[in-house]
C-alpha atoms as a PDB file:
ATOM      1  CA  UNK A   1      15.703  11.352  17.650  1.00  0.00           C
ATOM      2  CA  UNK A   2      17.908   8.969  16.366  1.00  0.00           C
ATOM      3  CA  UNK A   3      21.558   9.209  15.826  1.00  0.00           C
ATOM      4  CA  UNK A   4      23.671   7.457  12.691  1.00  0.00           C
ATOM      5  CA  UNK A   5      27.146   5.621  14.076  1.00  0.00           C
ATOM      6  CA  UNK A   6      29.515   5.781  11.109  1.00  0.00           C
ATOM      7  CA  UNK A   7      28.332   2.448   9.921  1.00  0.00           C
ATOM      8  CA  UNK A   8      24.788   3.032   9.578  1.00  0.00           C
ATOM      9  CA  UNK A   9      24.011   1.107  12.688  1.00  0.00           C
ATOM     10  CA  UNK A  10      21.217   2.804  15.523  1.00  0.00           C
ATOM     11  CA  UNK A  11      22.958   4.066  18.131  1.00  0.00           C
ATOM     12  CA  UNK A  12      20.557   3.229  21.632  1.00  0.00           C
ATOM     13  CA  UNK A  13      17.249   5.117  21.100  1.00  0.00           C
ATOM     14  CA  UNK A  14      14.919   6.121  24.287  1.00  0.00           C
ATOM     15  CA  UNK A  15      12.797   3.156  25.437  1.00  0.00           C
ATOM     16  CA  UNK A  16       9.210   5.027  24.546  1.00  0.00           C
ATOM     17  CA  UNK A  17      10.798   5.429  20.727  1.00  0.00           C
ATOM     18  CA  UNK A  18      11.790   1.980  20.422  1.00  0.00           C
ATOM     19  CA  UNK A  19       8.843   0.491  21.595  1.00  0.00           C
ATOM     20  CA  UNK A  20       6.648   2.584  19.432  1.00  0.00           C
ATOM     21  CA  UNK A  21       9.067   1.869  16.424  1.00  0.00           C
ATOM     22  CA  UNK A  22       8.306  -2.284  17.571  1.00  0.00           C
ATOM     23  CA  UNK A  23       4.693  -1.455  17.729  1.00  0.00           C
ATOM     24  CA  UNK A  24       4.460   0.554  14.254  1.00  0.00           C
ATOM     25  CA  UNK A  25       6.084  -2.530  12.688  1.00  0.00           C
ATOM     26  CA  UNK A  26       3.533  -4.944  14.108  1.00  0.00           C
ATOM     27  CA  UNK A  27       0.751  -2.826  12.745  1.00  0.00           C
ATOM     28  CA  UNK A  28       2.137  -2.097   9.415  1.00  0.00           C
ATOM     29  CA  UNK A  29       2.875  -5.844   9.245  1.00  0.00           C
ATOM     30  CA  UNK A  30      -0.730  -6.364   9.565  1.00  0.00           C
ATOM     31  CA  UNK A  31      -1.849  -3.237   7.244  1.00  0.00           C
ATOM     32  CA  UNK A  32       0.770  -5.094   4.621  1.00  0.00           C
ATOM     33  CA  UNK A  33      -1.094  -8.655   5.078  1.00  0.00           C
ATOM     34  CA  UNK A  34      -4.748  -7.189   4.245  1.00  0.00           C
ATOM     35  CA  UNK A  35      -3.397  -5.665   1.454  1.00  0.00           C
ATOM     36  CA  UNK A  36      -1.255  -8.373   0.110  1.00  0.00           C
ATOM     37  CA  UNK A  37      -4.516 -10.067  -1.141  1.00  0.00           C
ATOM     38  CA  UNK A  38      -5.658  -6.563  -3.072  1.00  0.00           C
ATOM     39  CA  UNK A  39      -3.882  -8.099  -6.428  1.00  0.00           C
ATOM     40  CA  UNK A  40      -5.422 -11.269  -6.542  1.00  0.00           C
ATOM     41  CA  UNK A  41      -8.887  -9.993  -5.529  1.00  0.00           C
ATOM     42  CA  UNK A  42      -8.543  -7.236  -7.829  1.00  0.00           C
ATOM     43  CA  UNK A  43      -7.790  -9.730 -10.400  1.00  0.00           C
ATOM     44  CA  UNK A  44     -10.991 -11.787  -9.624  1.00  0.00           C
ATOM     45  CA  UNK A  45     -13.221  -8.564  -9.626  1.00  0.00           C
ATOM     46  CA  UNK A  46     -12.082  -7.224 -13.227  1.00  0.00           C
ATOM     47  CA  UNK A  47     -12.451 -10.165 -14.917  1.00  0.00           C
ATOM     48  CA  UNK A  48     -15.791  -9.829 -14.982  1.00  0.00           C
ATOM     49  CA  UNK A  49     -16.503  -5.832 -14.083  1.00  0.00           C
ATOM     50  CA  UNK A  50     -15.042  -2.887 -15.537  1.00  0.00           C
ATOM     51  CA  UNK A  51     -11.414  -2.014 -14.281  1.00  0.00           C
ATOM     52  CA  UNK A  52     -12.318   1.501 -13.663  1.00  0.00           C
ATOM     53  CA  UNK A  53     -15.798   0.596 -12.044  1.00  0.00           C
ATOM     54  CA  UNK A  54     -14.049  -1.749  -9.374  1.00  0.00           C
ATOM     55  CA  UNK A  55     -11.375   0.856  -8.623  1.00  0.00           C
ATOM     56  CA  UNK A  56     -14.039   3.663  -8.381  1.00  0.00           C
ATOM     57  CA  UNK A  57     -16.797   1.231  -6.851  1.00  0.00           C
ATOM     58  CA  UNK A  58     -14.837   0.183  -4.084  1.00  0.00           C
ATOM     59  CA  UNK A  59     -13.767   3.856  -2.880  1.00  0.00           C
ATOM     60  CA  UNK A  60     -17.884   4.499  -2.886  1.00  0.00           C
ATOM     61  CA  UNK A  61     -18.418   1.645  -0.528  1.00  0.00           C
ATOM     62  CA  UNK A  62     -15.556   2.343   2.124  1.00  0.00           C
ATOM     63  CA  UNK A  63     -16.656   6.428   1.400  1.00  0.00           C
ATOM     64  CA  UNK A  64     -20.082   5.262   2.798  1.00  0.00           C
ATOM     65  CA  UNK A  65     -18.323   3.492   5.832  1.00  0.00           C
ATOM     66  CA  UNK A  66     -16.034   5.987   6.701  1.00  0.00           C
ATOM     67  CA  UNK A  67     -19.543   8.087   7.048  1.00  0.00           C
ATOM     68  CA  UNK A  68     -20.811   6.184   9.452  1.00  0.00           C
ATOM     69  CA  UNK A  69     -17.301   5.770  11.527  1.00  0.00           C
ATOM     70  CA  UNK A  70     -16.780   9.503  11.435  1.00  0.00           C
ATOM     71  CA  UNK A  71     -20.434  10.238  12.763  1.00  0.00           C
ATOM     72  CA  UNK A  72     -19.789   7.895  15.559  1.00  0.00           C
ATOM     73  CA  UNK A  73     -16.732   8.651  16.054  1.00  0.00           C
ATOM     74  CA  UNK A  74     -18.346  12.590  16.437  1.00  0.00           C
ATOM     75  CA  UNK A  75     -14.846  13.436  14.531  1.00  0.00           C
ATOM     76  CA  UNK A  76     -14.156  17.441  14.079  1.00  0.00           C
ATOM     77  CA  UNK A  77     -13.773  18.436  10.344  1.00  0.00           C
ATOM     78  CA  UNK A  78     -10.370  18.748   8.982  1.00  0.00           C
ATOM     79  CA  UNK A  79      -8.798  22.227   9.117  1.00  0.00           C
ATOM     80  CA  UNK A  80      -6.813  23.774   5.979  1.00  0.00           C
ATOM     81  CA  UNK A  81      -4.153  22.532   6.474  1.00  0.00           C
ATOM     82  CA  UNK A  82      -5.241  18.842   7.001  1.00  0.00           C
ATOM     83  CA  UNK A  83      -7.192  19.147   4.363  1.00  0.00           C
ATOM     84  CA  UNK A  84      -4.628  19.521   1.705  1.00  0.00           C
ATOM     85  CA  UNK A  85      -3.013  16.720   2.920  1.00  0.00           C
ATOM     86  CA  UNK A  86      -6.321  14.792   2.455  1.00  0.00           C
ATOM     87  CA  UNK A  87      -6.787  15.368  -0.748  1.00  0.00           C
ATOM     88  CA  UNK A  88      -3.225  14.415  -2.014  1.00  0.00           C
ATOM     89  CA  UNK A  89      -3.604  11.152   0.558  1.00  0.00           C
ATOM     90  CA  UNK A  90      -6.790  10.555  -1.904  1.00  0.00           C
ATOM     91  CA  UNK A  91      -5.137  11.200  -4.859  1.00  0.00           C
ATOM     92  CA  UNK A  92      -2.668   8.324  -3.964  1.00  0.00           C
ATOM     93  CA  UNK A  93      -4.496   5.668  -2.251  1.00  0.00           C
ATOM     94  CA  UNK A  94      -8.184   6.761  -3.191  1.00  0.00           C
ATOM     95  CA  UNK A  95      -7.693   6.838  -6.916  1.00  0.00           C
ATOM     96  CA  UNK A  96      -4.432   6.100  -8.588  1.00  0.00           C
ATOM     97  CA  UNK A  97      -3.426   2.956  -7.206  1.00  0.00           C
ATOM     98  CA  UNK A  98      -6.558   1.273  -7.259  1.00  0.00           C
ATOM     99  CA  UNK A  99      -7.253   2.846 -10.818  1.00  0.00           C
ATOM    100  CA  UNK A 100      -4.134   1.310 -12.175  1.00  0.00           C
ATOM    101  CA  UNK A 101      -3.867  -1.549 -10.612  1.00  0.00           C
ATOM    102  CA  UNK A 102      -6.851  -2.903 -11.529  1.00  0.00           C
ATOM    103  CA  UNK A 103      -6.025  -2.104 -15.492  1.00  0.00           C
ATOM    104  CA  UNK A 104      -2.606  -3.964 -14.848  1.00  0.00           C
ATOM    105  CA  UNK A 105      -4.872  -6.884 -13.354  1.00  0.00           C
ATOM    106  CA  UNK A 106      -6.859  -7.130 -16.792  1.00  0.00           C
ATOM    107  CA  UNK A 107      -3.371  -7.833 -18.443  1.00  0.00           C
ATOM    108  CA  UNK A 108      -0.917  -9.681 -15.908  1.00  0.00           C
ATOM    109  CA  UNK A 109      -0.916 -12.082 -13.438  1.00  0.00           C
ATOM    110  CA  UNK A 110      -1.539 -11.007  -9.696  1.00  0.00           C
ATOM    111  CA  UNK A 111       2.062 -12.582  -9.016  1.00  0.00           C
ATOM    112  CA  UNK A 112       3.584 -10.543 -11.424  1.00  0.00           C
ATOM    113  CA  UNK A 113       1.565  -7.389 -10.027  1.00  0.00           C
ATOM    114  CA  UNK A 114       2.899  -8.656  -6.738  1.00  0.00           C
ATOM    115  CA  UNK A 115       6.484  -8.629  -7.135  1.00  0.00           C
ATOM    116  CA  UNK A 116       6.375  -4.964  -9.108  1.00  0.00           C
ATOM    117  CA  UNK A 117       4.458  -3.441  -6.383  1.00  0.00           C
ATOM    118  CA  UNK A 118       7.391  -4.703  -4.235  1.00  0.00           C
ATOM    119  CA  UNK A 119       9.079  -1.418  -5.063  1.00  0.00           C
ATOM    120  CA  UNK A 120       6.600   0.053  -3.078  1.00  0.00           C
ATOM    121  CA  UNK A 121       9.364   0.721   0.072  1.00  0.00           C
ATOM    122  CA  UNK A 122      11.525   2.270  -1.398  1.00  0.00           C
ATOM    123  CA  UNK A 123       9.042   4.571  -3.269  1.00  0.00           C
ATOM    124  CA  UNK A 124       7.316   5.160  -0.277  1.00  0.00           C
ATOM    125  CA  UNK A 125      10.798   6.418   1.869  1.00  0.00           C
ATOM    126  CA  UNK A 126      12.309   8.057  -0.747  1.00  0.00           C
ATOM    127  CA  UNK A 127       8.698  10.200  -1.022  1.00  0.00           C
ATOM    128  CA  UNK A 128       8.928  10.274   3.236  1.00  0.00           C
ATOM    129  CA  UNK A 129      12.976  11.691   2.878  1.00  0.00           C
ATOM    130  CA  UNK A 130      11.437  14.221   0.218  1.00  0.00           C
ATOM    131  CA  UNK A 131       8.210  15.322   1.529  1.00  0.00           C
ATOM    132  CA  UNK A 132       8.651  15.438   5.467  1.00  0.00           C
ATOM    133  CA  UNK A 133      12.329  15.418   5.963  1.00  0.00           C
ATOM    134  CA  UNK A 134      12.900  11.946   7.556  1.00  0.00           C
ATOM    135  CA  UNK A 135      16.879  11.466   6.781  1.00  0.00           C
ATOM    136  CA  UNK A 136      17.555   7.491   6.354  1.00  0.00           C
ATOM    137  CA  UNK A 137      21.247   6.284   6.441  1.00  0.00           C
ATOM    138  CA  UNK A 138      23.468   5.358   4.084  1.00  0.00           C
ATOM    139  CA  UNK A 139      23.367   2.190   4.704  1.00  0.00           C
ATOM    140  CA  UNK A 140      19.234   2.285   5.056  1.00  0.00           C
ATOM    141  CA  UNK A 141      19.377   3.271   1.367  1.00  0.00           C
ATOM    142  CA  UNK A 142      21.657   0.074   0.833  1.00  0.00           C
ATOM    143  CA  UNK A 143      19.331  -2.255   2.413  1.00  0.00           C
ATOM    144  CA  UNK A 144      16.242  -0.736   0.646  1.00  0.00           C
ATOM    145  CA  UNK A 145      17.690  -0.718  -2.451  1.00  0.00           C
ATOM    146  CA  UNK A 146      19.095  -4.435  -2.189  1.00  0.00           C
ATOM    147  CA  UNK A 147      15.682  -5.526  -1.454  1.00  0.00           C
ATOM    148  CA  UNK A 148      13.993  -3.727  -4.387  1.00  0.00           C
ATOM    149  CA  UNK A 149      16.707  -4.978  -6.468  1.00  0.00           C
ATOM    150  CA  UNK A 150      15.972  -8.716  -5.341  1.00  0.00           C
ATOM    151  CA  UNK A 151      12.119  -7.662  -6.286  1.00  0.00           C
ATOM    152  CA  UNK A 152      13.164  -5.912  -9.988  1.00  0.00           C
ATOM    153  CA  UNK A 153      14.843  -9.436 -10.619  1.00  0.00           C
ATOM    154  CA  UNK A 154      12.526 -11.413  -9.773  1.00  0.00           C
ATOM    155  CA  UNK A 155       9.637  -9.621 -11.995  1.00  0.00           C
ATOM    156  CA  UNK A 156      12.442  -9.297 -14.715  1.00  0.00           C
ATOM    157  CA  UNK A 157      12.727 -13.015 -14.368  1.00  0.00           C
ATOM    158  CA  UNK A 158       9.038 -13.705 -14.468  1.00  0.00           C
ATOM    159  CA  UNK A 159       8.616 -11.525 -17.576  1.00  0.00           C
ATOM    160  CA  UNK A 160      11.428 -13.247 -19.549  1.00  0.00           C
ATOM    161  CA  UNK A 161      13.664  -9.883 -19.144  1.00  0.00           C
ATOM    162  CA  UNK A 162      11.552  -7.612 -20.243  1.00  0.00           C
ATOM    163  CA  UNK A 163       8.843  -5.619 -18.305  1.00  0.00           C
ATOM    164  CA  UNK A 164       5.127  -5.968 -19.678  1.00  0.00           C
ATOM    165  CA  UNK A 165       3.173  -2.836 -21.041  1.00  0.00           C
ATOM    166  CA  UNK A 166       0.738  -3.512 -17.955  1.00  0.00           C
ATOM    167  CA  UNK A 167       4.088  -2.850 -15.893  1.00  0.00           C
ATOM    168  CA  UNK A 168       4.203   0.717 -16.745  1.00  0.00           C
ATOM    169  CA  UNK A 169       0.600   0.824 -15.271  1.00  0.00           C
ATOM    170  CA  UNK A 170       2.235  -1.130 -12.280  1.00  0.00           C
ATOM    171  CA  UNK A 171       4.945   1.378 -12.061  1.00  0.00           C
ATOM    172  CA  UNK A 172       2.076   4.409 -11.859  1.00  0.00           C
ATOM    173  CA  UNK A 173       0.386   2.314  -9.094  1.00  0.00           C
ATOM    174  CA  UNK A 174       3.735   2.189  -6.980  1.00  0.00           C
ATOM    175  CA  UNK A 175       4.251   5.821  -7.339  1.00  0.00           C
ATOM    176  CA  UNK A 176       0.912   7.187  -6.238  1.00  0.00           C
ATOM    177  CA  UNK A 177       0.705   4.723  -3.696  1.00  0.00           C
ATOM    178  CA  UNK A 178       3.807   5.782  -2.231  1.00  0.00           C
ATOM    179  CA  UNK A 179       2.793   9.247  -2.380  1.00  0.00           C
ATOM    180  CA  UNK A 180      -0.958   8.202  -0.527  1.00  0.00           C
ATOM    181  CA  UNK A 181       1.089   6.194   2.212  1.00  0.00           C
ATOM    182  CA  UNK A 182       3.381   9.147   3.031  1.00  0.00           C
ATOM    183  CA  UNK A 183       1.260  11.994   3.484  1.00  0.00           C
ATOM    184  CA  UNK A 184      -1.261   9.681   5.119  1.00  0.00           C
ATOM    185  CA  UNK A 185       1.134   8.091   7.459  1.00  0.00           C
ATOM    186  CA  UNK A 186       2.658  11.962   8.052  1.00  0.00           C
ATOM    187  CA  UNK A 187      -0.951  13.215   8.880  1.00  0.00           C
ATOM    188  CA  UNK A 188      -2.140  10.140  11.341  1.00  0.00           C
ATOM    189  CA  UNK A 189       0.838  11.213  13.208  1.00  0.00           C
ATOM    190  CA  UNK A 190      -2.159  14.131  14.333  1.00  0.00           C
ATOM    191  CA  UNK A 191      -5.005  12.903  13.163  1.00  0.00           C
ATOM    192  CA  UNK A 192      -5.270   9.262  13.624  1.00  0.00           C
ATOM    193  CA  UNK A 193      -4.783   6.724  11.116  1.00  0.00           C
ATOM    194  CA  UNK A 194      -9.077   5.596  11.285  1.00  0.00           C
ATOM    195  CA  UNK A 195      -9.783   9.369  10.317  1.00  0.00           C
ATOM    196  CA  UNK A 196      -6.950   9.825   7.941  1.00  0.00           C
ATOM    197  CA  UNK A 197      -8.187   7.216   5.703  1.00  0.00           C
ATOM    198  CA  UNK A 198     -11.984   8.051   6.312  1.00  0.00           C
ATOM    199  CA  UNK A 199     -11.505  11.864   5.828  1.00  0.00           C
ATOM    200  CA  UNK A 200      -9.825  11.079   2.500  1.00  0.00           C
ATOM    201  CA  UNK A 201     -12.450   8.314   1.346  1.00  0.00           C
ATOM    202  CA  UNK A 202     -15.465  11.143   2.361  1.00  0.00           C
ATOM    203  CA  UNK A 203     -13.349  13.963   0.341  1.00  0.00           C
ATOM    204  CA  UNK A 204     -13.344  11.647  -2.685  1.00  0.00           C
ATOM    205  CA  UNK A 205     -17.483  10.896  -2.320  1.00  0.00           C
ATOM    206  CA  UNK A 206     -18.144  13.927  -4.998  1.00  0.00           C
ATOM    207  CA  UNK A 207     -16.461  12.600  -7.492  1.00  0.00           C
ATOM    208  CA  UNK A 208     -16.385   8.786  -7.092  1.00  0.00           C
ATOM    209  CA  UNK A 209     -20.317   8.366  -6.493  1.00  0.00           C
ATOM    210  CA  UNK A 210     -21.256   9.705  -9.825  1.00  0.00           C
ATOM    211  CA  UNK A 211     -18.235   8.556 -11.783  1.00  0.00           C
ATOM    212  CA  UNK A 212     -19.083   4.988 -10.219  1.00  0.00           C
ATOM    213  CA  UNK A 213     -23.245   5.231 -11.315  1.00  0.00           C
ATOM    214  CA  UNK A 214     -21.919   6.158 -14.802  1.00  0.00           C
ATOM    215  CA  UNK A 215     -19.230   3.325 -14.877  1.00  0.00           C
ATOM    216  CA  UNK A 216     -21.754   0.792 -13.733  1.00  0.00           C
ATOM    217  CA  UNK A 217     -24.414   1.945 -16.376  1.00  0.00           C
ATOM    218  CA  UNK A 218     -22.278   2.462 -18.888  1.00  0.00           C
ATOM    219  CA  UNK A 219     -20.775  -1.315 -19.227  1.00  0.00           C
ATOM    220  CA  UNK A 220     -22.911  -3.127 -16.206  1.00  0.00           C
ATOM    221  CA  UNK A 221     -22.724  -4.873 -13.459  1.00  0.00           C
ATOM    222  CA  UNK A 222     -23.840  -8.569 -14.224  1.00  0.00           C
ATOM    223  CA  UNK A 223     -20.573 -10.501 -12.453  1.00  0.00           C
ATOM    224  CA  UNK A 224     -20.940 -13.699 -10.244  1.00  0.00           C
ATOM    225  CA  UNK A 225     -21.012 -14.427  -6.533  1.00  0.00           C
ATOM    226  CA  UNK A 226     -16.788 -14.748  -6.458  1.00  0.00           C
ATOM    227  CA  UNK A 227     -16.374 -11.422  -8.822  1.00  0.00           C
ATOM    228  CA  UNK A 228     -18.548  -9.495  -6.427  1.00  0.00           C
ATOM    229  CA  UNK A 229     -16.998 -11.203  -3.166  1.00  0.00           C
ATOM    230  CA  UNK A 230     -13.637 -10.185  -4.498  1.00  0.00           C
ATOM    231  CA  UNK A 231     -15.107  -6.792  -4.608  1.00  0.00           C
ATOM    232  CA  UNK A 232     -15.884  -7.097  -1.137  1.00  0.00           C
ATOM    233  CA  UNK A 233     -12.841  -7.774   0.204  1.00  0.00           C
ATOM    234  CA  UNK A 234     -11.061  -4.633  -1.997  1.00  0.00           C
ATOM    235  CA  UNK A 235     -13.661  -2.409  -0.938  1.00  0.00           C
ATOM    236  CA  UNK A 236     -14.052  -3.149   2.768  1.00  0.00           C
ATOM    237  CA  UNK A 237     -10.319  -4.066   3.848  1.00  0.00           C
ATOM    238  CA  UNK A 238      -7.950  -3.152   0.949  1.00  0.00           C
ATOM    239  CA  UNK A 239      -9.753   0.257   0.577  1.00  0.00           C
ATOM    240  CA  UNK A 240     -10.995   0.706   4.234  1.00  0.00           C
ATOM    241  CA  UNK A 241      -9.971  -1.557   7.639  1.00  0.00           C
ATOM    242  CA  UNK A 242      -6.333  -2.527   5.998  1.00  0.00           C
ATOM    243  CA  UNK A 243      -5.720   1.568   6.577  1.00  0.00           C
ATOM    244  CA  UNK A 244      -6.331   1.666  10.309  1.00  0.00           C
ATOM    245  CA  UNK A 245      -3.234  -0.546  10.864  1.00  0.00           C
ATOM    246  CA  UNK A 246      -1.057   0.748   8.563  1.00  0.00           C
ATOM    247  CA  UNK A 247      -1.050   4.434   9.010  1.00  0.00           C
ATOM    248  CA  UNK A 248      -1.050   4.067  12.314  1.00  0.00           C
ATOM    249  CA  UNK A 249       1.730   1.936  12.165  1.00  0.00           C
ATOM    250  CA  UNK A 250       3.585   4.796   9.458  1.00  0.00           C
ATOM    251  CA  UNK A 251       2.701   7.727  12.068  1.00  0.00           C
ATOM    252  CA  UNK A 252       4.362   5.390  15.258  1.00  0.00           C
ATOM    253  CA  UNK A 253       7.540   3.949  13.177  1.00  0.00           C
ATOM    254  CA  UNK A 254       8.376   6.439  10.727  1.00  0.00           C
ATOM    255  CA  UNK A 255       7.263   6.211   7.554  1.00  0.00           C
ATOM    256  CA  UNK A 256      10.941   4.687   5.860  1.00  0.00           C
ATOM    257  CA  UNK A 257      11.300   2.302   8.058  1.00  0.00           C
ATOM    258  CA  UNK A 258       7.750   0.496   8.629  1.00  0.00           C
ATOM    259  CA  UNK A 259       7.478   1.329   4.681  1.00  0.00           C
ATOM    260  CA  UNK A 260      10.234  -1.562   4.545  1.00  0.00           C
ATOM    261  CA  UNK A 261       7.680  -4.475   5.539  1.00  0.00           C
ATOM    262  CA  UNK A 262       6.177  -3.950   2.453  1.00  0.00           C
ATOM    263  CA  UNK A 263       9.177  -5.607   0.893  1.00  0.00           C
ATOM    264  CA  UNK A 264       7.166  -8.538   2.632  1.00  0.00           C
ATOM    265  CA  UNK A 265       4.049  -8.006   0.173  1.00  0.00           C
ATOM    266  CA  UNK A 266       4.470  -9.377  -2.925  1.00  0.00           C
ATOM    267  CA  UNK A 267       5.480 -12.649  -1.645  1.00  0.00           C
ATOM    268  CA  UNK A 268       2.030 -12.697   0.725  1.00  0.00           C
ATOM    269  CA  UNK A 269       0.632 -11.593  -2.529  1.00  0.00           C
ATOM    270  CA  UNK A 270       2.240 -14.890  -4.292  1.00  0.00           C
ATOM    271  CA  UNK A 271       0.889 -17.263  -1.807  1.00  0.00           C
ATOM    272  CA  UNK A 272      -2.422 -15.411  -2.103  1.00  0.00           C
ATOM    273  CA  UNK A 273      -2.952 -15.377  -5.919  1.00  0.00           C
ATOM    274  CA  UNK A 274      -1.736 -19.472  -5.346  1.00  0.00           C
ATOM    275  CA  UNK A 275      -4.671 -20.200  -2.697  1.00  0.00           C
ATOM    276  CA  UNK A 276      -7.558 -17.709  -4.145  1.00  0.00           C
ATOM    277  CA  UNK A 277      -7.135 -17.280  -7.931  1.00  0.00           C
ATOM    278  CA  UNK A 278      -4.997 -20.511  -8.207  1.00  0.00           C
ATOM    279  CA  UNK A 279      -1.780 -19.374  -9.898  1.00  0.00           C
ATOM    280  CA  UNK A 280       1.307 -21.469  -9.544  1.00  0.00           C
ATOM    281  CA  UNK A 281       3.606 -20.991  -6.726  1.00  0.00           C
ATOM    282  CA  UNK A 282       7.166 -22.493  -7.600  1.00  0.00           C
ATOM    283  CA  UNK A 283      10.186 -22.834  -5.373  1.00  0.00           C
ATOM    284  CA  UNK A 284      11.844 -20.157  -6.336  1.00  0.00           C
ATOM    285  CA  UNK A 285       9.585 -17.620  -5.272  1.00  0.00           C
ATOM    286  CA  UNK A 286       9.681 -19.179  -1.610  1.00  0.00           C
ATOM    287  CA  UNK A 287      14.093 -18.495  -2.250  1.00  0.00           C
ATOM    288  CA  UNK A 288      13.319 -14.425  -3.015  1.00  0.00           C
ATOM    289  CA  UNK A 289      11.105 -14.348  -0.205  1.00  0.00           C
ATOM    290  CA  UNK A 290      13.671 -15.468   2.150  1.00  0.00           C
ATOM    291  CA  UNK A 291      16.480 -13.743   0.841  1.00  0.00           C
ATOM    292  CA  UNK A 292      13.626  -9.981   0.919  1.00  0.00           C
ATOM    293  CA  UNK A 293      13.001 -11.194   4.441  1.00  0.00           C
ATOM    294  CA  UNK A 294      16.838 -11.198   5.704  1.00  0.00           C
ATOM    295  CA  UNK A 295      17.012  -7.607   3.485  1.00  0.00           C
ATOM    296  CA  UNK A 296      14.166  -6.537   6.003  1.00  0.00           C
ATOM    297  CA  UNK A 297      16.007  -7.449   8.886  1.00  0.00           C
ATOM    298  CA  UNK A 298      18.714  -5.872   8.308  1.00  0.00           C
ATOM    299  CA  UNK A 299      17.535  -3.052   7.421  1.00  0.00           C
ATOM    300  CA  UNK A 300      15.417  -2.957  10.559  1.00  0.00           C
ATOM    301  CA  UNK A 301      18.720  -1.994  12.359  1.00  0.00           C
ATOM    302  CA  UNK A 302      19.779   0.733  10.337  1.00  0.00           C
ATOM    303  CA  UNK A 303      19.140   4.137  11.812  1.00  0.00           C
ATOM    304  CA  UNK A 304      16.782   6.972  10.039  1.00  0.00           C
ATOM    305  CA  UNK A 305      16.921  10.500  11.569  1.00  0.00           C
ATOM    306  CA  UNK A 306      13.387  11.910  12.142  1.00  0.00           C
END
């Protein structure tokens, strides 16, 4: 465990802890990249398929994978216990941010998404300090809440300082997200971040396979070759492979502090939506990036008691 100094600061930490914590960091670092190109994906899919049906759609498809990786795999069933925690991993990462996101993405920009989502680190530690216990310092809180400050400004910038009605939608993305990522990245700690985010994809099949044949009847499915290869990409890695890496990294790390490279996200997101759905990339979003990624590192070094 590690200890607080009266500055904040980690005190030395066994080597096996620290190099886990290095390693959880360089998997949730790849988790965050696959799913910094969710937004403008997302954005590509819905604007030519129902919002709902490509939130819903896209938990079918990696619900059919996981399947097949659990049968291989010859995983045991979840107990009671795990269970539970399955279903409210599902309810976050399954269903609501997917379902709101891709509403906001009928209404916004996937930059703007991008840099609103950036509260995601915070929402995510504050739900791991809550939920499981994990005890981040004073000055952990200082460095999480400078970065999601330098986010809030920069989407209060972008939106002429005001938020957007879509950003309430935004805001309901972050906080079941955070919710999914915590009691997923609690439970891989046991189970395994592949069958964490299988297991929860399988437990949503009941509902999401019929919902999804309705959806798809109800307003179609006529889109072109980009709108369904955007719907691809959110089904197989946002929704699916993106998981592996970052729950495993959550369960080595500790949720708060591998949360915090998600500050990283919305400006992977930015340079995304620039090279895929062609949205402007100015200067200035290159200056918050920089000034998120020196927030990161700083609060890298502060400790969090787990």
């Amino acid at each position: 465990m590690q200890a607080a100094t009266k500055t904040g600061v980690d005190t030395p930490v066994p080597h096996n802890q620290a190099r886990n914590e290095s390693r959880g960091m360089w998997l949730g670092l790849v988790g965050v990249a696959v799913f910094s190109l969710t937004l403008p994906f997302t954005r590509i899919a819905v604007a030519e398929l129902n919002p709902a049906f490509v939130a819903f759609g896209r938990a079918v498809v990696a619900g059919l994978c996981s399947l097949v990786l659990l049968a291989w795999m010859r995983a045991p069933r979840p107990d009671a216990r795990q269970l539970r925690a399955l279903i409210i991993t599902a309810l976050g990462v399954v269903v609501g941010f997917p379902l709101f996101s891709s509403i906001a993405m009928r209404h916004v920009p996937a930059a703007h998404g991008a840099v609103v989502v950036g509260l995601l680190p915070l929402a995510t530690a504050l739900f791991g300090a809550l939920r499981f216990g994990e005890r981040p310092s004073a000055g952990f809180w200082l460095a999480a809440l400078a970065g999601s400050g330098i986010v809030i400004a920069f989407a209060l910038r972008e939106g002429g300082g005001s938020f957007q009605p879509a950003d309430f939608a935004l805001f309901a993305a972050v906080l079941t997200a955070a919710m999914g990522y915590a009691e997923g990245g609690r439970l891989a700690q046991t189970m395994g971040g592949q069958k964490v985010i299988a297991w929860a994809l399988v437990v949503s099949l009941p509902v999401m396979v019929p919902v999804s044949v309705w959806l798809g009847w109800q307003y179609g499915v006529t889109a072109s070759a980009p709108a369904w290869l955007a719907f691809a990409y959110v089904s197989l890695f946002s929704m699916f492979i993106g998981f592996f890496f970052w729950y495993k990294g959550l369960a080595l790390g500790g949720i708060a502090r591998v949360g915090q490279v998600q500050l990283l996200q919305p400006f992977m997101s930015l340079l995304g939506a620039a090279v895929i759905a062609g949205e402007a990339l100015a200067t200035s979003n290159l200056l918050f990036a920089l000034a998120v990624i020196v927030v990161v590192a700083v609060g890298r070094r502060m400790a969090v008691r787990r």
